[in-house]
PDB file of N, CA and C in Angstrom:
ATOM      1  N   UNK A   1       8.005   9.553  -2.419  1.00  0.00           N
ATOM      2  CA  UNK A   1       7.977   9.775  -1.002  1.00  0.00           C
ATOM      3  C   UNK A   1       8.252   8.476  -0.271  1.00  0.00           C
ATOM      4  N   UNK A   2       9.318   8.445   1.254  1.00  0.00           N
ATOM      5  CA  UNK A   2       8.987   7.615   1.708  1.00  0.00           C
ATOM      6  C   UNK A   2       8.220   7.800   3.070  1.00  0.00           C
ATOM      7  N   UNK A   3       7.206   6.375   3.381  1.00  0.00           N
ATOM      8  CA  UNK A   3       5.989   6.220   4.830  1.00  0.00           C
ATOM      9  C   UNK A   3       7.091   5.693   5.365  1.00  0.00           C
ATOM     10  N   UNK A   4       7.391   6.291   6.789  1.00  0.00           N
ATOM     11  CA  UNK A   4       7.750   5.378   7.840  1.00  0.00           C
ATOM     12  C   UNK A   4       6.545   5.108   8.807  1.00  0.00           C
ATOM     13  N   UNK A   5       5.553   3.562   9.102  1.00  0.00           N
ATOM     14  CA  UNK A   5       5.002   3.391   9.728  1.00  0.00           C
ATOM     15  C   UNK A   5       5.582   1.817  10.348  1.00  0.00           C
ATOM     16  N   UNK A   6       4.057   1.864  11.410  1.00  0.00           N
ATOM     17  CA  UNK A   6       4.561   0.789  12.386  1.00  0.00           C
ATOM     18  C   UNK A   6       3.072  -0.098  12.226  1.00  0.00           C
ATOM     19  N   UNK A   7       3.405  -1.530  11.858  1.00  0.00           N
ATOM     20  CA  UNK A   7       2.658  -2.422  11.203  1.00  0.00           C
ATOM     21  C   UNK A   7       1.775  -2.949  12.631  1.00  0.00           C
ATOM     22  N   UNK A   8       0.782  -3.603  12.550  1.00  0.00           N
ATOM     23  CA  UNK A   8      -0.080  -4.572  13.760  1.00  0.00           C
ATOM     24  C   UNK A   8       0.654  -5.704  13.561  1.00  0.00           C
ATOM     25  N   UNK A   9       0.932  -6.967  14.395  1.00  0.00           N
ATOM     26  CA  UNK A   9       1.398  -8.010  14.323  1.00  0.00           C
ATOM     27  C   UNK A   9       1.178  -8.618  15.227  1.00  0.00           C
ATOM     28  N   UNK A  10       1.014 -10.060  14.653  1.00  0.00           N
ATOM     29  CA  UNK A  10      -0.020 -11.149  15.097  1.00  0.00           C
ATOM     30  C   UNK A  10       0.634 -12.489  15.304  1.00  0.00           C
ATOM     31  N   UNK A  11       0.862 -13.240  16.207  1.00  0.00           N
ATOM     32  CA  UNK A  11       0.885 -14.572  16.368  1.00  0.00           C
ATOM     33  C   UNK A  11       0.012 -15.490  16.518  1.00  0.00           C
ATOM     34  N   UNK A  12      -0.191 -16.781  16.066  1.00  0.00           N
ATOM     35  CA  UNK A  12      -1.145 -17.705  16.779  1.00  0.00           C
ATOM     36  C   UNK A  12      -0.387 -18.500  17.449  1.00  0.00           C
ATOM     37  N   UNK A  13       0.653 -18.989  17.269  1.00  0.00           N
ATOM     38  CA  UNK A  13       1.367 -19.574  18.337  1.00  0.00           C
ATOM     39  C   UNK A  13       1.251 -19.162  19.335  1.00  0.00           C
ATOM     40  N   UNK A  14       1.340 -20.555  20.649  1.00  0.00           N
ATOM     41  CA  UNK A  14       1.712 -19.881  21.762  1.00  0.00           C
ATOM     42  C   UNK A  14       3.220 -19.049  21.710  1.00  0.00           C
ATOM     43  N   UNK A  15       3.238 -17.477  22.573  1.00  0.00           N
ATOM     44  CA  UNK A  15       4.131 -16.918  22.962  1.00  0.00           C
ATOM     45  C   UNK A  15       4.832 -17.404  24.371  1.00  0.00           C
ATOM     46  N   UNK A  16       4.194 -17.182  25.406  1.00  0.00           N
ATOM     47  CA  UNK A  16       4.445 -17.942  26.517  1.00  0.00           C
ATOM     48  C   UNK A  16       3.664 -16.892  27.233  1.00  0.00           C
ATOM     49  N   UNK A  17       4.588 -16.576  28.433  1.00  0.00           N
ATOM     50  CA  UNK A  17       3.736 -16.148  29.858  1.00  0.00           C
ATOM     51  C   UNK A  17       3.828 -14.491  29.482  1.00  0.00           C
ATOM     52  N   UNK A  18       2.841 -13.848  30.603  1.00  0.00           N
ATOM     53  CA  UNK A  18       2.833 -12.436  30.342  1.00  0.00           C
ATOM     54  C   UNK A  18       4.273 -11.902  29.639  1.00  0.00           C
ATOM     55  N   UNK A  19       5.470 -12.047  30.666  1.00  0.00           N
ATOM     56  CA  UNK A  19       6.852 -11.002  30.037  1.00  0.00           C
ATOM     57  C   UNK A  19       6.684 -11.369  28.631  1.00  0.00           C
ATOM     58  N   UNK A  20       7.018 -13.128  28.367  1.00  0.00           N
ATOM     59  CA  UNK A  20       7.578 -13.056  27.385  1.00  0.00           C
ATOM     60  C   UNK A  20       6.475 -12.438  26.136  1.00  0.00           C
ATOM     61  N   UNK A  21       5.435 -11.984  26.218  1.00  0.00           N
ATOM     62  CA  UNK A  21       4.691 -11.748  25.191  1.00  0.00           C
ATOM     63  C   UNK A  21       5.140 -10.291  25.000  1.00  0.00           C
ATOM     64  N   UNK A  22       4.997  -9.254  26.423  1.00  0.00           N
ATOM     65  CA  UNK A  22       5.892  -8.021  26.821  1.00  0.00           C
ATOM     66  C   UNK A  22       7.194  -7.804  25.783  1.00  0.00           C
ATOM     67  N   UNK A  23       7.940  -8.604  26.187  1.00  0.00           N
ATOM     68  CA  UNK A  23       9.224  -8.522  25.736  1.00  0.00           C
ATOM     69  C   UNK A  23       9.482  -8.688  23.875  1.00  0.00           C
ATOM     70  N   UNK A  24       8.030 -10.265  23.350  1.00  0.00           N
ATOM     71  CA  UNK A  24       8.312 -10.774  22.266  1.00  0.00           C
ATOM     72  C   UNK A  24       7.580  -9.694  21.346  1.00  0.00           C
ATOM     73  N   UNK A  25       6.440  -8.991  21.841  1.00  0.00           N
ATOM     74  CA  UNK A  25       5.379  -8.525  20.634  1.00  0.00           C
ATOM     75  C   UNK A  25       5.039  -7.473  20.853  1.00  0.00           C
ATOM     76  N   UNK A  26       5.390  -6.089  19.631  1.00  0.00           N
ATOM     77  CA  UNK A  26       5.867  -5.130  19.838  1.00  0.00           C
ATOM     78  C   UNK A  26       5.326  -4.674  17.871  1.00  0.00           C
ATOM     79  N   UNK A  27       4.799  -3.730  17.956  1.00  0.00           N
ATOM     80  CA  UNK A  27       4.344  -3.364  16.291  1.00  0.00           C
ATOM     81  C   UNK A  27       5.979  -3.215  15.765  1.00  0.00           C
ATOM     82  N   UNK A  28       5.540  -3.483  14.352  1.00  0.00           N
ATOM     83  CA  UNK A  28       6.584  -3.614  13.148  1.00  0.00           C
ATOM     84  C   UNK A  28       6.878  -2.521  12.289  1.00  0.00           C
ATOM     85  N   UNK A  29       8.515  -2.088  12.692  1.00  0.00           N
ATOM     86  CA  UNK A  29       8.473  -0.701  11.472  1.00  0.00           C
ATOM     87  C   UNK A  29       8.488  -1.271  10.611  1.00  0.00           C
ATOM     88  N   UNK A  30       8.324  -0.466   9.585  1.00  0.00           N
ATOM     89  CA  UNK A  30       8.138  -1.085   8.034  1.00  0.00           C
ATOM     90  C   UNK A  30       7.813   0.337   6.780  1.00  0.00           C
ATOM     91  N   UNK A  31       8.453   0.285   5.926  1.00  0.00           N
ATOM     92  CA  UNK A  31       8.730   1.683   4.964  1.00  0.00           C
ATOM     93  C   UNK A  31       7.866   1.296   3.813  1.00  0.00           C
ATOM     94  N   UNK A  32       7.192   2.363   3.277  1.00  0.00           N
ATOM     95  CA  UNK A  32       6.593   2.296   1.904  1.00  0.00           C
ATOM     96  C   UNK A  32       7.312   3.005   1.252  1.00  0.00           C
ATOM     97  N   UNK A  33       7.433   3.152  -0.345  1.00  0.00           N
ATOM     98  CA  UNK A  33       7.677   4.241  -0.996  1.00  0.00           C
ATOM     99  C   UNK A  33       6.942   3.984  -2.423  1.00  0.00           C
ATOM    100  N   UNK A  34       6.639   5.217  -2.830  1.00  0.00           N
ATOM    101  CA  UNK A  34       5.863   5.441  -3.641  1.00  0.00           C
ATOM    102  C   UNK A  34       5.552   7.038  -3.902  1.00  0.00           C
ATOM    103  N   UNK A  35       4.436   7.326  -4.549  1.00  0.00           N
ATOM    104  CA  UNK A  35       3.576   8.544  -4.783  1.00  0.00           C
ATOM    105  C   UNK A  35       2.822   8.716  -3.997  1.00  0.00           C
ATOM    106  N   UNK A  36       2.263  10.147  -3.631  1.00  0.00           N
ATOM    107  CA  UNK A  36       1.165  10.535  -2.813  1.00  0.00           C
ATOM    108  C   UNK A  36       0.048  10.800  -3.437  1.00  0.00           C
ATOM    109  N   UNK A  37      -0.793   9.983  -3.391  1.00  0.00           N
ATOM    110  CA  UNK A  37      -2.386   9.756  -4.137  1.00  0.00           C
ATOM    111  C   UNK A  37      -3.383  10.934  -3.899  1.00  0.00           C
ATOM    112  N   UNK A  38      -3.328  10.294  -2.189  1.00  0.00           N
ATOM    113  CA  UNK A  38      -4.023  10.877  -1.710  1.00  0.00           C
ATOM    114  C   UNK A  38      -3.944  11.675   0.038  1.00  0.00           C
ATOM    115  N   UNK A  39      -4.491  12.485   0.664  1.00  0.00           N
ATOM    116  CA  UNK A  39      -3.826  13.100   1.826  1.00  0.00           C
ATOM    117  C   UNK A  39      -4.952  13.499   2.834  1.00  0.00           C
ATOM    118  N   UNK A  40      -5.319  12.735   3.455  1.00  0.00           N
ATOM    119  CA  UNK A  40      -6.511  12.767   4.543  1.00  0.00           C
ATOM    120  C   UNK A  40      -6.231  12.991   5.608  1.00  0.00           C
ATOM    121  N   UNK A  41      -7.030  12.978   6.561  1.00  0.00           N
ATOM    122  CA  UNK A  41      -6.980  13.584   8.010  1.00  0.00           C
ATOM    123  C   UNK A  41      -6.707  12.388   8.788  1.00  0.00           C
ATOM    124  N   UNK A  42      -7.621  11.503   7.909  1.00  0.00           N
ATOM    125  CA  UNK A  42      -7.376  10.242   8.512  1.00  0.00           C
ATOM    126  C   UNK A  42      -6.292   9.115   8.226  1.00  0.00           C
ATOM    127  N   UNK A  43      -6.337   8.823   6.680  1.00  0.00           N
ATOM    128  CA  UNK A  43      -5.148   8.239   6.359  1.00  0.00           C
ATOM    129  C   UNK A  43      -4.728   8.552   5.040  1.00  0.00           C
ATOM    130  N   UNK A  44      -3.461   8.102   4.468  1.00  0.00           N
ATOM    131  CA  UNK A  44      -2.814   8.830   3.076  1.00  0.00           C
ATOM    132  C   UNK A  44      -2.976   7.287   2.341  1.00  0.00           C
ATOM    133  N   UNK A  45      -2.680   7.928   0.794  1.00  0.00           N
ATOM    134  CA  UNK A  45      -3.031   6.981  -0.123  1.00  0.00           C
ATOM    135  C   UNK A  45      -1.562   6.800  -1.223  1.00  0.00           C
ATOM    136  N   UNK A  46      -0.798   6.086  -0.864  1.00  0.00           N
ATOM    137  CA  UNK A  46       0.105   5.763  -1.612  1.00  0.00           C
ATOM    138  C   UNK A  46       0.363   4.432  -2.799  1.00  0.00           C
ATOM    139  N   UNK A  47       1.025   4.836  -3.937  1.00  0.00           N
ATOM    140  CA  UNK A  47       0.755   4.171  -4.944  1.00  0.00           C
ATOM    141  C   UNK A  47       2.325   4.044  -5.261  1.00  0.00           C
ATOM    142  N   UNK A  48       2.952   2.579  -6.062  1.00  0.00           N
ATOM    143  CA  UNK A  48       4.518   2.434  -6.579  1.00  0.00           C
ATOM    144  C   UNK A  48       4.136   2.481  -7.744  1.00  0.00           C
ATOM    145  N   UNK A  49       2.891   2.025  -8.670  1.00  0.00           N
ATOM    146  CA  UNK A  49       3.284   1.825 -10.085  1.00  0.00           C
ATOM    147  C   UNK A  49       2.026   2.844 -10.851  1.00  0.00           C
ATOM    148  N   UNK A  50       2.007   3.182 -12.028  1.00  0.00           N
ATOM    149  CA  UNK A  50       1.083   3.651 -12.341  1.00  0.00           C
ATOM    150  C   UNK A  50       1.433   3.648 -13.904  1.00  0.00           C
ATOM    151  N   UNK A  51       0.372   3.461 -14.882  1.00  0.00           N
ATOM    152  CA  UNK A  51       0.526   2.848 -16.527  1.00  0.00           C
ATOM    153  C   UNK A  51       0.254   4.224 -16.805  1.00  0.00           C
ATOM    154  N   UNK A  52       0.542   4.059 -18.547  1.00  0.00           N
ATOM    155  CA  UNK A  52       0.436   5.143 -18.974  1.00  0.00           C
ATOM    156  C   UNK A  52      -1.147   5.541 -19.360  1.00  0.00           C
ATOM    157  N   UNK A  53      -2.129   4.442 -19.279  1.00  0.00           N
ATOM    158  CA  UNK A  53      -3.492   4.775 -19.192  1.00  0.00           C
ATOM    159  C   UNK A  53      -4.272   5.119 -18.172  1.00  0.00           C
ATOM    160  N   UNK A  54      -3.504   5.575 -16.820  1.00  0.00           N
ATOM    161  CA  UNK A  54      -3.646   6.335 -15.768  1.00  0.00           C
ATOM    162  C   UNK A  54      -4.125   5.070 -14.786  1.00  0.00           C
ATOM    163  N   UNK A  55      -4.027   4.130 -14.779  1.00  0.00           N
ATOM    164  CA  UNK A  55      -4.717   3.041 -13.595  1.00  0.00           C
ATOM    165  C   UNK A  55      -3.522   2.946 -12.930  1.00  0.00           C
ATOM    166  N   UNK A  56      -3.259   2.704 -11.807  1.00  0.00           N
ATOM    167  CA  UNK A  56      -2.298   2.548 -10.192  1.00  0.00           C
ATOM    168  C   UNK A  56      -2.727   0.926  -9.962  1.00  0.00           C
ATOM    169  N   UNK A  57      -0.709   1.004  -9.795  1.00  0.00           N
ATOM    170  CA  UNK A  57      -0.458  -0.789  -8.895  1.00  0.00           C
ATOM    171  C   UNK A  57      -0.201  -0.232  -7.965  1.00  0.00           C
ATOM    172  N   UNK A  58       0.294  -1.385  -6.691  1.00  0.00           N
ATOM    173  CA  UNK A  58       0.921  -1.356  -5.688  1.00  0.00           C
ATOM    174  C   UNK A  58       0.193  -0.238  -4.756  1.00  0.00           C
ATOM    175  N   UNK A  59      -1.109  -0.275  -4.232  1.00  0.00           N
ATOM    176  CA  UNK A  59      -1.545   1.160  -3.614  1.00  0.00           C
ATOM    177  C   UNK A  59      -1.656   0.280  -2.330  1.00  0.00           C
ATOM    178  N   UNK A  60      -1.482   1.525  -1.611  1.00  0.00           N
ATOM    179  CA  UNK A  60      -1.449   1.136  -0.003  1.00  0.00           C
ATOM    180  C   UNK A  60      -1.981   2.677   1.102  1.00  0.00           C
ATOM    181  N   UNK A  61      -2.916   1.645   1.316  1.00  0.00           N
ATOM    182  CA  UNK A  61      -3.698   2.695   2.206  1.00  0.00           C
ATOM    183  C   UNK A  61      -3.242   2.620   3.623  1.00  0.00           C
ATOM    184  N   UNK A  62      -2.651   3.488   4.228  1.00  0.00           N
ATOM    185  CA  UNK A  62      -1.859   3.696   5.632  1.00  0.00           C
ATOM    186  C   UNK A  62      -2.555   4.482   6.328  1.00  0.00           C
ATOM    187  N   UNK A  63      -3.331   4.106   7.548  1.00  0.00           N
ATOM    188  CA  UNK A  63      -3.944   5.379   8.888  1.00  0.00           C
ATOM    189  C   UNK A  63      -2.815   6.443   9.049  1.00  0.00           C
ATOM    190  N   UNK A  64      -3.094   7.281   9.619  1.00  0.00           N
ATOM    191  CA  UNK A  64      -2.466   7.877   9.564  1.00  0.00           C
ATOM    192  C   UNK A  64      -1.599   7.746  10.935  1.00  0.00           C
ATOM    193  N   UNK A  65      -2.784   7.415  11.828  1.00  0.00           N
ATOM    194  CA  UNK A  65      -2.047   7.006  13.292  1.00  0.00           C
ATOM    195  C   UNK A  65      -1.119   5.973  13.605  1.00  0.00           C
ATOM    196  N   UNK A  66      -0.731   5.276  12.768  1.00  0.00           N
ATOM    197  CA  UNK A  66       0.671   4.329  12.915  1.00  0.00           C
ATOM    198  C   UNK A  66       1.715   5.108  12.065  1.00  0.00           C
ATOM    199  N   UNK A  67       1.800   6.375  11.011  1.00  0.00           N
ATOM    200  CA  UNK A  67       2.752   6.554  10.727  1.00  0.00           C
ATOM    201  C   UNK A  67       3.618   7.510  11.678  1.00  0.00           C
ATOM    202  N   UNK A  68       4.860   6.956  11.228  1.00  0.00           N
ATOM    203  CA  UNK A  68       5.750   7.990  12.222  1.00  0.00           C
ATOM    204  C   UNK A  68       6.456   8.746  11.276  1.00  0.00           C
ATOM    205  N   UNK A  69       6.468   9.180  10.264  1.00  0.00           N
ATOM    206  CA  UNK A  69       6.979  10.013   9.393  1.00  0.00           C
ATOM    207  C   UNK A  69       6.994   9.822   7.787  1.00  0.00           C
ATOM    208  N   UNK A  70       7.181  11.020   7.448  1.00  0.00           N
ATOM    209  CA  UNK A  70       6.797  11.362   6.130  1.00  0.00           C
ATOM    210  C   UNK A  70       8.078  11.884   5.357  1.00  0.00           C
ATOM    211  N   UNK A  71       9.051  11.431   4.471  1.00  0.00           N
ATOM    212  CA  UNK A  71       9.871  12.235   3.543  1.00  0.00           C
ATOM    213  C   UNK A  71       9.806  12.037   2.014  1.00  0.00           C
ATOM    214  N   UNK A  72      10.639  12.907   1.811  1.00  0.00           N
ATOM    215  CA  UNK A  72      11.242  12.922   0.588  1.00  0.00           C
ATOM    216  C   UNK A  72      12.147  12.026   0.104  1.00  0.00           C
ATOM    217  N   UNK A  73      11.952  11.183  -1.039  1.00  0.00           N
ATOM    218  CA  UNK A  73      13.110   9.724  -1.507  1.00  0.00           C
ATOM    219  C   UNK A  73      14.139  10.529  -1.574  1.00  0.00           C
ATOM    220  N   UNK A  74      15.334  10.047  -1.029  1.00  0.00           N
ATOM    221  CA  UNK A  74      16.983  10.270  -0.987  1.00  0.00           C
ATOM    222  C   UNK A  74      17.020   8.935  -1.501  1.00  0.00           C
ATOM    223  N   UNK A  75      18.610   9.304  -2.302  1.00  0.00           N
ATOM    224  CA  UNK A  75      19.095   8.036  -2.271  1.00  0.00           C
ATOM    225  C   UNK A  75      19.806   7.193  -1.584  1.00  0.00           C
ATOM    226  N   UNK A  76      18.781   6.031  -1.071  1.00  0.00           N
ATOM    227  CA  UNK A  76      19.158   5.144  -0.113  1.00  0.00           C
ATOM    228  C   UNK A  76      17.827   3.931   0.098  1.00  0.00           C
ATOM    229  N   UNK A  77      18.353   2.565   0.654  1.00  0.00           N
ATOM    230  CA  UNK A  77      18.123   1.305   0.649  1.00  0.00           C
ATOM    231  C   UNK A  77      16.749   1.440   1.719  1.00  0.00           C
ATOM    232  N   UNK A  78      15.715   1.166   1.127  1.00  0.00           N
ATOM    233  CA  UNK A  78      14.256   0.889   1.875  1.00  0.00           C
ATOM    234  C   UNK A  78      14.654   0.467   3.632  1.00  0.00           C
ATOM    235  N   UNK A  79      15.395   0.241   3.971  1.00  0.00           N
ATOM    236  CA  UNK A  79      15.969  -0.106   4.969  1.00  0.00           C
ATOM    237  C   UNK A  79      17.127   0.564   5.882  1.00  0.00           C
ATOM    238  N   UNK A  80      17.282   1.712   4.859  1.00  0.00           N
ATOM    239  CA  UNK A  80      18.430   2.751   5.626  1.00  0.00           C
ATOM    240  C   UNK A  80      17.146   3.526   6.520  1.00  0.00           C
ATOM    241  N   UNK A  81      15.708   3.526   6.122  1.00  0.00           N
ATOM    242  CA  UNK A  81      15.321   4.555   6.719  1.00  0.00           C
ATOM    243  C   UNK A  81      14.812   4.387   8.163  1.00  0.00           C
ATOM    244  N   UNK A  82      15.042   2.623   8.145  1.00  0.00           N
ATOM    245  CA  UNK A  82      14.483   1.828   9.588  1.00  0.00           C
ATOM    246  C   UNK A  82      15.255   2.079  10.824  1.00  0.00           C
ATOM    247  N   UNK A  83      16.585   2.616  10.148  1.00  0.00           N
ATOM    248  CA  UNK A  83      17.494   2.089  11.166  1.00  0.00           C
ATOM    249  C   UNK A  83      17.108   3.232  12.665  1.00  0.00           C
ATOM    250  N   UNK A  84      17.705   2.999  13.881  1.00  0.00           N
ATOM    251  CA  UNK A  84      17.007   3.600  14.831  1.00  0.00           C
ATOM    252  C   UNK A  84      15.753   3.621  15.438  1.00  0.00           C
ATOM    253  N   UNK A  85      14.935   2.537  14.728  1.00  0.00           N
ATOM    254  CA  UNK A  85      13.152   2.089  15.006  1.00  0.00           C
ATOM    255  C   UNK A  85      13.319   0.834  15.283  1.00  0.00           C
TER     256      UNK A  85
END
């Protein structure tokens, strides 16, 4: 499956004055792909690797309220699915 969600993002630098913070800082799309673990109300549980003695790498726990969509892997570049966000 691929997550299309939208990340929190943080500076400590100064940005500058109100606009430019407006203009500069804005959440981050950003794609997972993997397996569906798990499927909550609140957030889903996705996993990329998993051994043959059943233990999971790569898990990533996503709210559910930053994702903006849910598919099926096609074939195409972790980054075809950004485009338009």
């Amino acid at each position: 499956m691929v997550v299309v969600w939208k990340d929190i993002i943080t500076r400590a630098d100064w940005v500058g004055d109100r606009e430019a913070v407006i203009n500069e800082m804005y959440p981050m799309p950003c794609v997972t792909v993997g397996w569906l673990l798990l499927n909550t109300d609140e957030f889903i549980i996705v996993v990329d690797s998993a051994s043959k003695d059943r233990d999971y790498g790569g898990v990533s726990v996503i709210p559910k309220a930053v994702v903006v969509r849910i598919e099926e892997l096609k074939k195409a570049t972790p980054h075809s699915y950004l485009s338009g966000l």
